[in-house]
Protein backbone atom coordinates (compact mmCIF):
# COMPACT_ATOMS: atom_id res chain seq x y z
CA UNK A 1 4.28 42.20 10.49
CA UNK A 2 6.97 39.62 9.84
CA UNK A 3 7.41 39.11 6.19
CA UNK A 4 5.67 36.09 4.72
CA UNK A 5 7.73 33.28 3.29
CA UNK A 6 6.90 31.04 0.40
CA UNK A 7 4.46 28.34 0.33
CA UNK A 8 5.82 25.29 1.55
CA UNK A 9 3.83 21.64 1.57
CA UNK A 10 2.18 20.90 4.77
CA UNK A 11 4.59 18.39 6.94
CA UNK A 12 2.64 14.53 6.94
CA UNK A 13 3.81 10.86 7.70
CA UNK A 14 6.96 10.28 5.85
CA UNK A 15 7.96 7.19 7.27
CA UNK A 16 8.25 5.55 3.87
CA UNK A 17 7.25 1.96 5.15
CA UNK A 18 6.48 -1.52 3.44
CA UNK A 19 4.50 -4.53 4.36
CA UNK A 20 3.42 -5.17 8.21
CA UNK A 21 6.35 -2.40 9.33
CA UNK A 22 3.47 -0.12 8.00
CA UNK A 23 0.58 -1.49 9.47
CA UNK A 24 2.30 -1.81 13.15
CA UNK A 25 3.49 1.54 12.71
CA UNK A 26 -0.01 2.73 12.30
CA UNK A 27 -0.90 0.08 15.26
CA UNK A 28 1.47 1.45 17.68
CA UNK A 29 0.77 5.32 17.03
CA UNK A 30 -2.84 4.33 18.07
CA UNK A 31 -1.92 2.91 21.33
CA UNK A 32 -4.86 4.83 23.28
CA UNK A 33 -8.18 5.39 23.20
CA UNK A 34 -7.48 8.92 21.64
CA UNK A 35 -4.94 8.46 18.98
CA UNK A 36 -1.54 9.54 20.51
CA UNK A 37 -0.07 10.68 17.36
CA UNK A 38 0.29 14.29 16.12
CA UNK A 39 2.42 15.96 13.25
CA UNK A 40 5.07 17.46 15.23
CA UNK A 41 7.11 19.34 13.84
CA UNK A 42 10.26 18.95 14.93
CA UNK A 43 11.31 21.35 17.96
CA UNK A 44 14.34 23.90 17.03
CA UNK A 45 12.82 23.61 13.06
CA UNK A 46 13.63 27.56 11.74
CA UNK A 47 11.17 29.31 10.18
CA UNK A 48 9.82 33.04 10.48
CA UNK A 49 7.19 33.60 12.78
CA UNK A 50 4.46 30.62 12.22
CA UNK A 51 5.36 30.85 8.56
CA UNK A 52 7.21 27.52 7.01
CA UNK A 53 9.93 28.46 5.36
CA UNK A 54 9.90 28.62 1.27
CA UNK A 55 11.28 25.66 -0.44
CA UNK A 56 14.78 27.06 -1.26
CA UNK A 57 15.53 28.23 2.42
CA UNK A 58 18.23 26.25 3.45
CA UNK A 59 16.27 26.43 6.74
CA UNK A 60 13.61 25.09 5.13
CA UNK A 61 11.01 22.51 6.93
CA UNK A 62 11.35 18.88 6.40
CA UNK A 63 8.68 18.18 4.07
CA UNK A 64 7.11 15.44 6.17
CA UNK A 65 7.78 14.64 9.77
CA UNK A 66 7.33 11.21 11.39
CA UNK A 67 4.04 11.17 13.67
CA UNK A 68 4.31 10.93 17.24
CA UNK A 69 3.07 8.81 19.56
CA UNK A 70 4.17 6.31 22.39
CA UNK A 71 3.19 3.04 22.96
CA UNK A 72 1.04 2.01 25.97
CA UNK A 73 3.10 -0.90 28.53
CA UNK A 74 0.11 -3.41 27.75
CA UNK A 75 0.65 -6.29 29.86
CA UNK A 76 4.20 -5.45 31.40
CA UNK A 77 2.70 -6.46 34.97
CA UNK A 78 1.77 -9.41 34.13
CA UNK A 79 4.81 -10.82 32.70
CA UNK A 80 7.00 -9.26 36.17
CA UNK A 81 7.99 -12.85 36.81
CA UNK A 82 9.16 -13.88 33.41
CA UNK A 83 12.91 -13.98 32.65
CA UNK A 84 13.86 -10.97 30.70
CA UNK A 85 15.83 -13.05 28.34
CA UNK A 86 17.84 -11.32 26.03
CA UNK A 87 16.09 -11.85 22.05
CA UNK A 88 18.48 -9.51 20.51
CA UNK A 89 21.83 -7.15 20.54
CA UNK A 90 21.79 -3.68 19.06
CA UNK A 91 25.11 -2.41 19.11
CA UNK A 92 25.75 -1.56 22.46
CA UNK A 93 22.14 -2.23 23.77
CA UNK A 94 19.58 -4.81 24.38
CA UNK A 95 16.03 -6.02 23.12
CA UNK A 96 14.39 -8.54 25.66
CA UNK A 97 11.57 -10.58 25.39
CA UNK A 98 9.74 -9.04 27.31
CA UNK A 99 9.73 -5.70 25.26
CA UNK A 100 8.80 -8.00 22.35
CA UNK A 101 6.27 -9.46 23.81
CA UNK A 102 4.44 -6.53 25.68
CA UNK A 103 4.75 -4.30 22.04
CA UNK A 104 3.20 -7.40 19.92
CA UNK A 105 0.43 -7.56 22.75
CA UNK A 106 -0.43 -3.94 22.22
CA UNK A 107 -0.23 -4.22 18.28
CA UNK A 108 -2.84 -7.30 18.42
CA UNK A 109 -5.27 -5.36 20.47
CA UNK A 110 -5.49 -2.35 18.36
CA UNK A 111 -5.20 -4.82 14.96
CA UNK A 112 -8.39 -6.05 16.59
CA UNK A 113 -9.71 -3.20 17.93
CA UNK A 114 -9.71 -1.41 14.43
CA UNK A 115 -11.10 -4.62 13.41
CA UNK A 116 -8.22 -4.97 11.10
CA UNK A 117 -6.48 -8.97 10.13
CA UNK A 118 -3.99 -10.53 12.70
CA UNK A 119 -0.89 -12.15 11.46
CA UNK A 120 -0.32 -15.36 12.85
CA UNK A 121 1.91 -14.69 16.09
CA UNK A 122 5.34 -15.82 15.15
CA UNK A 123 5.24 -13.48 11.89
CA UNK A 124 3.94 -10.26 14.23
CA UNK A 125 6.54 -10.89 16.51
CA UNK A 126 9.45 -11.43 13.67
CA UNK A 127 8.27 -7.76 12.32
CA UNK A 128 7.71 -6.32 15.71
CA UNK A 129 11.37 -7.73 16.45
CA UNK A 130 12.72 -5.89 13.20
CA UNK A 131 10.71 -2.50 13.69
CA UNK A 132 12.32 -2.48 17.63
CA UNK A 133 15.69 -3.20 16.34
CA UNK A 134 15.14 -0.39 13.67
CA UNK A 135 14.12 2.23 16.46
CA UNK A 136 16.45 1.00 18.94
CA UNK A 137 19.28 1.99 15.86
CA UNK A 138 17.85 5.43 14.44
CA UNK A 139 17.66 6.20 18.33
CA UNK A 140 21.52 5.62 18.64
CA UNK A 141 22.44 7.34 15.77
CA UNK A 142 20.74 10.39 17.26
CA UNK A 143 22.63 9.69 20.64
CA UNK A 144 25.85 9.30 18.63
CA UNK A 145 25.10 12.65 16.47
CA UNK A 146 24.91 14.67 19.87
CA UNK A 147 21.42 15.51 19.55
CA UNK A 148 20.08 16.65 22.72
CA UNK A 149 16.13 17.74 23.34
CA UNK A 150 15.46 20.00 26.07
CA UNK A 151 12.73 19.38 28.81
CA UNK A 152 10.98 22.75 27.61
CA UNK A 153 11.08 20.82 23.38
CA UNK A 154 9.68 17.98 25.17
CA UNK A 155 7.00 20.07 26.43
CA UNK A 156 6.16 21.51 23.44
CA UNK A 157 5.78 17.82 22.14
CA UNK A 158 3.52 16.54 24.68
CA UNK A 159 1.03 19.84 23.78
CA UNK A 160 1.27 19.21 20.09
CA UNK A 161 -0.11 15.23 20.87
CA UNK A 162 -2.66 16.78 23.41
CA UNK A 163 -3.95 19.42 20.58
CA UNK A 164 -4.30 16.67 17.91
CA UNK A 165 -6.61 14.82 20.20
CA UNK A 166 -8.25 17.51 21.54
CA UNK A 167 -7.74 17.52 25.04
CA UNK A 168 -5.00 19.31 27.37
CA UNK A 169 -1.65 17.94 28.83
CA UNK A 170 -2.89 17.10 31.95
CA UNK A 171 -5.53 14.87 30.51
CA UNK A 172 -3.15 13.15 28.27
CA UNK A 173 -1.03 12.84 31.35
CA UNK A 174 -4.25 11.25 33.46
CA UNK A 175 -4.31 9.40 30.10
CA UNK A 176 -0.85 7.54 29.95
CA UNK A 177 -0.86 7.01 33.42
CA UNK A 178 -4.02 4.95 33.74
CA UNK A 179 -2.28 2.97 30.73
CA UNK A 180 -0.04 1.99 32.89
CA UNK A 181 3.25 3.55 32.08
CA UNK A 182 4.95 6.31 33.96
CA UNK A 183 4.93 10.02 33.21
CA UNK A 184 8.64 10.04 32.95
CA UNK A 185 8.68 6.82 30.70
CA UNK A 186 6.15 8.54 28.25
CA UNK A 187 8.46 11.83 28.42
CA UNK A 188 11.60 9.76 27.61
CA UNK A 189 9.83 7.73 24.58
CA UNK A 190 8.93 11.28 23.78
CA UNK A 191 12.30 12.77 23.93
CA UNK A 192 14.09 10.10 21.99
CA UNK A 193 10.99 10.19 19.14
CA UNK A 194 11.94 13.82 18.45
CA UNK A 195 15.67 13.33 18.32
CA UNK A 196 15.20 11.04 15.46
CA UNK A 197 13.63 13.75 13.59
CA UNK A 198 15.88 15.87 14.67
CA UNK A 199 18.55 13.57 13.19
CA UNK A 200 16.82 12.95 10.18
CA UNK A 201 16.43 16.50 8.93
CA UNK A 202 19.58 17.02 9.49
CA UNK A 203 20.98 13.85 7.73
CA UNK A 204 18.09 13.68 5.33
CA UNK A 205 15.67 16.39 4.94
CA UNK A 206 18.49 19.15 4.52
CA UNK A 207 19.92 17.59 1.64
CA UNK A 208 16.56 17.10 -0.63
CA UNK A 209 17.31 19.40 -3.55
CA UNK A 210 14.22 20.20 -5.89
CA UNK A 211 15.59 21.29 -9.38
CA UNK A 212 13.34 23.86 -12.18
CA UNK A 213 13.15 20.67 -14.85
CA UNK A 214 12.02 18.13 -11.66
CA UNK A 215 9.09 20.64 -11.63
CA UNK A 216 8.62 21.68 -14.88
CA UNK A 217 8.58 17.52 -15.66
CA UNK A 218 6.11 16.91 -12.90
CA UNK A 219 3.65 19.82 -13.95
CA UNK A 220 3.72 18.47 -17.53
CA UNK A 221 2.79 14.93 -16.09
CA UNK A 222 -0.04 16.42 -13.88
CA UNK A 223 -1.45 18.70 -17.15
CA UNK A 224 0.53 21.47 -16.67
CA UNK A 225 0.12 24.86 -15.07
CA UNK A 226 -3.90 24.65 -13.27
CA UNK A 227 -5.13 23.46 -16.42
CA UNK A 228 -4.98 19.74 -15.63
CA UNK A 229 -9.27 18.43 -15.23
CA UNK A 230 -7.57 15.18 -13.88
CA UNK A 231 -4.76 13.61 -11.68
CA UNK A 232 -1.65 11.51 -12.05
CA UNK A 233 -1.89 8.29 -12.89
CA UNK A 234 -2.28 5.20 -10.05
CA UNK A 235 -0.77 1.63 -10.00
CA UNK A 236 -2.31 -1.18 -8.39
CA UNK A 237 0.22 -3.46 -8.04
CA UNK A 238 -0.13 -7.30 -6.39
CA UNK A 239 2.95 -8.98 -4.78
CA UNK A 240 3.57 -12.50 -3.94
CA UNK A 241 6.43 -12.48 -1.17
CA UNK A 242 8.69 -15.07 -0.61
CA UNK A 243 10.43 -13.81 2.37
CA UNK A 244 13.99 -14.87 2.82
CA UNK A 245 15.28 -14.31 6.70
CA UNK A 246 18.27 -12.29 7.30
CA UNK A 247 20.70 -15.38 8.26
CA UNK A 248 19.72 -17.23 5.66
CA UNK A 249 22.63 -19.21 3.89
CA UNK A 250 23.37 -18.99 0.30
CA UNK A 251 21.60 -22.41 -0.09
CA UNK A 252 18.46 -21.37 1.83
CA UNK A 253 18.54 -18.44 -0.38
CA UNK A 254 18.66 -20.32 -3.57
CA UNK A 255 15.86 -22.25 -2.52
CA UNK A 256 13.61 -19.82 -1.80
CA UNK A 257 14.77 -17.86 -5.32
CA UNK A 258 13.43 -21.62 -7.11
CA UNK A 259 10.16 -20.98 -5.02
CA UNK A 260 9.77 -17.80 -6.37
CA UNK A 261 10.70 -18.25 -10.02
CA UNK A 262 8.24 -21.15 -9.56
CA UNK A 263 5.19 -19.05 -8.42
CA UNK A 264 6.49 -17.07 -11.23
CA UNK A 265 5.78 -19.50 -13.80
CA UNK A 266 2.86 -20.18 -12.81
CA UNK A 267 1.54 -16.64 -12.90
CA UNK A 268 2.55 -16.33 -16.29
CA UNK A 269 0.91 -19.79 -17.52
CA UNK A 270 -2.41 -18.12 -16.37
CA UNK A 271 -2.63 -18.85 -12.94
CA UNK A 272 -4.70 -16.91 -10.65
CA UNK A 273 -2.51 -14.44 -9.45
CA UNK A 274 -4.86 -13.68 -6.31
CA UNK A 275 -4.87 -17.37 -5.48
CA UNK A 276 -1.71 -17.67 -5.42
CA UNK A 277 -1.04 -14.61 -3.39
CA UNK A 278 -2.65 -16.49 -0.43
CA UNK A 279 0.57 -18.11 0.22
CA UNK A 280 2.66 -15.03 0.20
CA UNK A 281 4.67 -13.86 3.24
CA UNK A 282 3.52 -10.16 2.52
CA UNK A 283 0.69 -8.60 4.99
CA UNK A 284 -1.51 -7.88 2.01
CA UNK A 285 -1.82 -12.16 1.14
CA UNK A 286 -5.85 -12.02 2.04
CA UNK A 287 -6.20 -9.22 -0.08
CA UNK A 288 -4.74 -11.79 -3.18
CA UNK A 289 -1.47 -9.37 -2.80
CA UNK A 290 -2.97 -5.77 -4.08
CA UNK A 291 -1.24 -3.03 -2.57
CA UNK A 292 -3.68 -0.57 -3.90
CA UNK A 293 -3.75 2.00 -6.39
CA UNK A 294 -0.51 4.46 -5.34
CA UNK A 295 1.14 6.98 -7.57
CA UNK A 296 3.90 5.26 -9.12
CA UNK A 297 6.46 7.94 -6.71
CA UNK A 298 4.54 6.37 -3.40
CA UNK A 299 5.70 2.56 -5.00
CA UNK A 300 9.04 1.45 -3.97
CA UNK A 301 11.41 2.06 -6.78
CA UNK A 302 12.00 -1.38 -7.30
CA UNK A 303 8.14 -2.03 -8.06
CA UNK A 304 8.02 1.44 -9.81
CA UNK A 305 10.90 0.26 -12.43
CA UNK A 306 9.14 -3.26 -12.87
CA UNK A 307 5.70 -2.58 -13.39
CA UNK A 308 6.00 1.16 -15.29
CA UNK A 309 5.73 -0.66 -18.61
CA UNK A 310 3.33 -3.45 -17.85
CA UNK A 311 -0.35 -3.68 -19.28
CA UNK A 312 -2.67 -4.02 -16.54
CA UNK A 313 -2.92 -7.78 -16.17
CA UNK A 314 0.79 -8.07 -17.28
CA UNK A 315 3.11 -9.75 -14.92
CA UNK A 316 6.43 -8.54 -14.27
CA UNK A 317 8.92 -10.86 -16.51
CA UNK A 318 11.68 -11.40 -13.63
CA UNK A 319 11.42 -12.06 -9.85
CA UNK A 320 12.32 -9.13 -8.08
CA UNK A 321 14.91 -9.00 -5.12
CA UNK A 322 14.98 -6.68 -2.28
CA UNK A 323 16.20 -6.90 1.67
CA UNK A 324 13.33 -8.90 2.36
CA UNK A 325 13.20 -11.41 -0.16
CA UNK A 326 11.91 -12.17 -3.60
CA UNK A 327 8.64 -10.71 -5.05
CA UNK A 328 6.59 -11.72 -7.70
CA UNK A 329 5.08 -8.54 -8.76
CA UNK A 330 1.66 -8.30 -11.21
CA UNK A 331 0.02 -4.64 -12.27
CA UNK A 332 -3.79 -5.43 -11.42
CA UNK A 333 -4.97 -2.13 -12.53
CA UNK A 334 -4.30 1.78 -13.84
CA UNK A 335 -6.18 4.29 -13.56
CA UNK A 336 -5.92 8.20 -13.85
CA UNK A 337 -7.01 9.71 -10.20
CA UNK A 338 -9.21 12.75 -10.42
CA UNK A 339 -8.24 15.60 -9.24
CA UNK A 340 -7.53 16.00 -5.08
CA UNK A 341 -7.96 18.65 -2.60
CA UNK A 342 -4.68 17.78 -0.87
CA UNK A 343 -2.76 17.92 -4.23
CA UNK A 344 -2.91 21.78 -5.37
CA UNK A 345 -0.49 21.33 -8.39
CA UNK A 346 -3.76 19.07 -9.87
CA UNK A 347 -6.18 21.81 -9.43
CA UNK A 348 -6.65 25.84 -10.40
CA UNK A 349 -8.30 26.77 -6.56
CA UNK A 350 -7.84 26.39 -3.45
CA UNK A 351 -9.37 27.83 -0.18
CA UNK A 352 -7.46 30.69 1.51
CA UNK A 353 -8.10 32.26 5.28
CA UNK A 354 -7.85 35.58 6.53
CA UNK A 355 -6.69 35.07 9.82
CA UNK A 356 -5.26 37.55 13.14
CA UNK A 357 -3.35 35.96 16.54
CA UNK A 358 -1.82 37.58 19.50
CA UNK A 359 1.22 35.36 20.50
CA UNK A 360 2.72 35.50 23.63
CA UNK A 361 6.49 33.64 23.36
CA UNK A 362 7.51 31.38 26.25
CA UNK A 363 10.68 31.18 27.50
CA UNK A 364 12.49 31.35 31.52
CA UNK A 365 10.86 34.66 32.09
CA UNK A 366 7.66 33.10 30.63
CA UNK A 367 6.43 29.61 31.73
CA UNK A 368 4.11 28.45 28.66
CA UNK A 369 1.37 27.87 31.33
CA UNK A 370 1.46 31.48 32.91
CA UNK A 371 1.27 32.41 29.26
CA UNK A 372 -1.65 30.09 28.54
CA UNK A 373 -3.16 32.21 31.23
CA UNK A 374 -2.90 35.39 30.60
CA UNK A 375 -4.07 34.53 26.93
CA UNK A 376 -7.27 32.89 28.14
CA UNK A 377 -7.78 36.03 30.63
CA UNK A 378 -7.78 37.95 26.67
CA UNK A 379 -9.82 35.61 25.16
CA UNK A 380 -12.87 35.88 27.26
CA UNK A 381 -12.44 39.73 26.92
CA UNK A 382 -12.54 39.63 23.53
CA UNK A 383 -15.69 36.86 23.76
CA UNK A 384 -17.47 39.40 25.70
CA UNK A 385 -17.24 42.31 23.39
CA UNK A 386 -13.56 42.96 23.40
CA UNK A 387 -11.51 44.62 20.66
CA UNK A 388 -9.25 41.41 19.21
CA UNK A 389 -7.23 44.40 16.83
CA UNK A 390 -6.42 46.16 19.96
CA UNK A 391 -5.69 43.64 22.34
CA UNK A 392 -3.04 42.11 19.48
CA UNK A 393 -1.15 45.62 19.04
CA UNK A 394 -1.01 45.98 23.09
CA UNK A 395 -0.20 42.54 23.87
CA UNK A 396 1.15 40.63 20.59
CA UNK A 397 4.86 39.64 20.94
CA UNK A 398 4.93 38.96 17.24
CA UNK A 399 5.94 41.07 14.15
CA UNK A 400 2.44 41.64 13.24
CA UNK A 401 1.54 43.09 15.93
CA UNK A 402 1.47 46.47 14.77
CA UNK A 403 -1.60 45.23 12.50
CA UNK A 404 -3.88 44.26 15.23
CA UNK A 405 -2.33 40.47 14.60
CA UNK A 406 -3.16 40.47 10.75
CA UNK A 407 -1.40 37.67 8.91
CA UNK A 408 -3.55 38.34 6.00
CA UNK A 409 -4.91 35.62 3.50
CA UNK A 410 -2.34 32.76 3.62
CA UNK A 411 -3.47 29.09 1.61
CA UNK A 412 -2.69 25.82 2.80
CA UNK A 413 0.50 24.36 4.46
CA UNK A 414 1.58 28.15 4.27
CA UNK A 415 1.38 28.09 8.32
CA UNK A 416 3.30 26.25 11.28
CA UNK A 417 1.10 22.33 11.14
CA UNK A 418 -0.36 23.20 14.83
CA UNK A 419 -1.55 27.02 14.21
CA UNK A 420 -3.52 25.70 11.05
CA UNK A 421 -4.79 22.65 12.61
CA UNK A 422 -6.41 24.77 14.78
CA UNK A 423 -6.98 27.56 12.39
CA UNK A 424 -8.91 25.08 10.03
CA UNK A 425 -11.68 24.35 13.01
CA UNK A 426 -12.78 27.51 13.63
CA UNK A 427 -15.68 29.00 11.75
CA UNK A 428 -15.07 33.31 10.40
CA UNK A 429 -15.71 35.00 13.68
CA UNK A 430 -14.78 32.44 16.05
CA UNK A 431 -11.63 32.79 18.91
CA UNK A 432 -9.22 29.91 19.70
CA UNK A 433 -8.60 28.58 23.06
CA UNK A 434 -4.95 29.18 23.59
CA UNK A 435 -2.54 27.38 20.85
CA UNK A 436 0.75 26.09 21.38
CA UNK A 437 3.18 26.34 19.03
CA UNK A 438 7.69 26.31 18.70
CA UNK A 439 7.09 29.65 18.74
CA UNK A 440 4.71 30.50 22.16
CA UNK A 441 1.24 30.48 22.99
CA UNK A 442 -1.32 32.01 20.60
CA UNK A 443 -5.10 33.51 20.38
CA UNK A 444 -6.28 32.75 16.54
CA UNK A 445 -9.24 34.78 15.34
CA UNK A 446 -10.33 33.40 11.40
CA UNK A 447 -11.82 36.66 9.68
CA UNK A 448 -12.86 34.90 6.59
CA UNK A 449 -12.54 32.40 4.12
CA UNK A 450 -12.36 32.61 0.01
CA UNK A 451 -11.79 30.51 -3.40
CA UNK A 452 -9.02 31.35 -5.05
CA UNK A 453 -7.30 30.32 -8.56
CA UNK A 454 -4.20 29.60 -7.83
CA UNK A 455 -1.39 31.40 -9.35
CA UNK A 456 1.32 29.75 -12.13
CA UNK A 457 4.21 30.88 -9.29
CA UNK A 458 1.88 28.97 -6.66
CA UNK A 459 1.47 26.00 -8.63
CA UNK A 460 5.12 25.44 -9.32
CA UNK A 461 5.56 26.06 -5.28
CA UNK A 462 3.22 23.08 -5.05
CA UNK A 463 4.93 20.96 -7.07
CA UNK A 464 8.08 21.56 -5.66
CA UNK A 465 6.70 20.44 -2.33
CA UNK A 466 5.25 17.59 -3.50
CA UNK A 467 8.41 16.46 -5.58
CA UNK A 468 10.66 16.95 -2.21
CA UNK A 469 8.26 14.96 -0.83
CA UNK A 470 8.69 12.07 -2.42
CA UNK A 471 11.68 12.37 -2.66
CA UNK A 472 12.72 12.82 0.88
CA UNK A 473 10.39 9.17 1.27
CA UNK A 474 12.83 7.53 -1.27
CA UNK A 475 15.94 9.38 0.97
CA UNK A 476 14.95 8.33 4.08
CA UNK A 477 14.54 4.72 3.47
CA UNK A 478 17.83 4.26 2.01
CA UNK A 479 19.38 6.10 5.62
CA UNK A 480 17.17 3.58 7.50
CA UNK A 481 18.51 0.47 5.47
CA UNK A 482 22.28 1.91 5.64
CA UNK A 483 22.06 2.68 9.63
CA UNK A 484 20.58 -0.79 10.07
CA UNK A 485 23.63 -1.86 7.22
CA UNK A 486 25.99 -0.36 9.49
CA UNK A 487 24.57 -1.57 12.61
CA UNK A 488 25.86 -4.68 14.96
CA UNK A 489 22.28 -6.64 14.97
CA UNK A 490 22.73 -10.01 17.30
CA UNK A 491 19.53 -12.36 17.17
CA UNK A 492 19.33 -14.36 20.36
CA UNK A 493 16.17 -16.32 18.81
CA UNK A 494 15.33 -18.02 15.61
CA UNK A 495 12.80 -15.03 14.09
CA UNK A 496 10.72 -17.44 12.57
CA UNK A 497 9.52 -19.26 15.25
């Protein structure tokens, strides 16, 4: 059997986001009827067997990985006789209107599909504008970097999307076809989607360093070592935006500062704060601003360091300026979150599984669907009164083999994200259809399931993953804002129009 490694957090969204580039980020990874997205992680990640690799590896996983998902055409046919003016350069490539228009089009529909607010239509199509000029530049920084993703990672990227909805690649394919977008167009959104990642552990992830006082801090804060009978403390925090576009001239800008440091007095004198949040240019203005209650590490650090000291109610003394404009920022509430399931280092047990595979690795001499197929051939053996124990040692390409597929009791986020998804459906007794993984194709049998306290040396593992984390959220948005920085970024159209 191959040895274990460490705990390590299990990967999740890490796009570390803000105002509508959020919400249309959510929007356009729900582009059909099944949601297209899956935690991927990243093809050519290192780890041993379907283990993650412990914290301190230096081949250790990113700690979150981008979801993936590609955007359905929308109403590409229809516009076939429009110009394709030119809206903006990105370095050496183009963004033209009719890209911005056919992605706003398919972020209003599922807005109002998930019965969620609109914008009006020239601020969705300034932020759709900025989120395709953001992707068109992470894209060519991969390019740049010499990242290439082979057909066979691309593969393995189309089954991980398939598995999180629950259907097969061909179905997906039937899928994004009836959409209306090519095969190919879907595998080349694909391909670029997972060079970004690949880019970004490499440029980001990699570089996260987690030190003993970081965790030793953090399990202090959360009531130390499994003894904590609560959770960190929350921040709901309420913005008023005054957003100040990117060409603006120093006397625009100074304008727009007086607007702020006016709605600034006037929260101070008393006003309501909620009614005059109406007017902001942030997506959350019908809410009266309120981002909702985050840990202060999930707040952008410019919110974090103005509202740490407030009194709920307070407002924060000075306007606050960041790449979109000026904020006026109030603390609404605090609270202290109970404990969560999803945050070990805040509890003393979690639920472990006893769990056996038989994995069949893929490869030239191995096409991933002749080894789906012999693997289904073994699971309706086993279904009909088959030995699973025997079948692993005889067939099993992996280490544990030799134990009739035995990987033990492992806890949460301790496996590869796709093996557990699939691990975490079945009930004690039950076979998996064939799984896909970086690694092959695999049977999963669950054995059993237990409560267990967890360990001081498992707690600290916790924390560590959560600190890298947030971390590696704070990381990546200041790559994203110095790519774009170093970017050439040519508007062809006045953004808020």
């Amino acid at each position: 059997m191959m040895k274990r490694q460490e705990f390590n957090a299990r990967p999740s969204m890490s796009s570390r986001l803000t105002g509508w580039q959020s919400l249309l980020l959510t929007a356009l990874l729900a582009a059909f009827a099944l949601p297209a997205s899956a935690q991927l992680k990243a093809p050519g990640q290192k780890a041993t067997g379907i283990f993650l690799p412990q914290a301190g590896d230096s081949a250790a996983a990113s700690p979150s990985q981008p979801r993936l998902g590609v955007t359905q055409p929308g109403t590409s046919a229809q516009r076939s006789q429009l110009v394709d003016e030119v809206v903006a350069i990105v370095n050496n490539s183009v963004i033209t209107r009719r890209e911005l228009l056919d992605r706003a089009d398919e972020i209003e529909s599922q807005l109002r599909q998930a019965n969620r607010p609109v914008p009006a239509r020239a601020d969705l199509l300034g932020e759709v504008l900025e989120r395709l000029v953001m992707e068109r530049v992470q894209t060519q920084a991969a390019q740049d970097a010499g990242i290439k993703v082979t057909d066979q990672e691309v593969d393995r990227a189309i089954e991980s999307v398939a598995q999180q909805n629950h259907i097969n690649a061909t179905d997906l394919r039937s899928q994004v076809e009836r959409s209306g977008m090519t095969w190919t167009k879907y595998r080349d959104e694909l391909r670029k989607q997972v060079q970004v990642i690949r880019l970004r552990e490499r440029e980001v992830d990699s570089k996260i360093q987690v030190h003993d006082g970081e965790i030793d801090n953090y399990l202090a804060a959360h009531g130390g070592q499994g003894a904590a009978d609560s959770g960190p403390t929350e921040f709901n925090v309420a913005q008023i935006l005054v957003r100040v576009p990117e060409d603006a001239s120093e006397a625009q800008k100074a304008t727009l500062r007086a607007k702020a440091e006016g709605l600034l007095k006037q929260a101070q004198g008393g006003a309501d704060f909620a009614q005059l949040a109406l007017g902001s240019d942030g997506p959350e203005a019908a809410q009266g601003g309120a981002l909702g209650f985050r840990e202060i590490g999930r707040l952008p650090a410019l919110f974090a360091n103005a509202v740490l000291d407030l009194q709920p109610g307070g407002v924060a003394p000075q306007v606050i300026e960041s790449a979109n404009g000026f904020h006026v920022l109030k603390l609404v509430a605090k609270r202290t979150a109970p404990p969560a399931a999803s945050n070990p280092a805040a509890s003393d047990r979690i639920t472990q599984t006893q769990v056996r595979h038989i994995l069949i690795r893929t490869g030239p001499n191995m096409p991933e669907a002749e080894a789906r197929r012999q693997l289904a051939t073994l699971r309706d053996r086993i279904t009909h009164g088959g030995d699973f124990a025997d079948a692993a040692k005889r067939f099993s390409q992996d280490g544990s083999a030799q134990n009739g597929g035995d990987l033990g009791w492992v806890s949460p986020g301790e496996l590869v994200p796709e093996f557990e998804q699939a691990m975490s459906r079945l009930r004690p007794g039950e076979v998996s259809e064939p799984i896909v993984t970086q690694f092959g194709v695999h049977l999963i049998q669950v054995l059993n399931r237990r409560e267990t306290e967890i360990t001081p040396e498992k707690q600290r593992d916790f924390a560590r993953a959560e600190i890298r984390e947030q971390k590696a959220r704070a990381a990546y948005e200041d790559w994203q804002r110095q790519l774009r920085q170093a970017a050439y970024v040519e508007y062809r159209v006045n953004r808020q129009r």
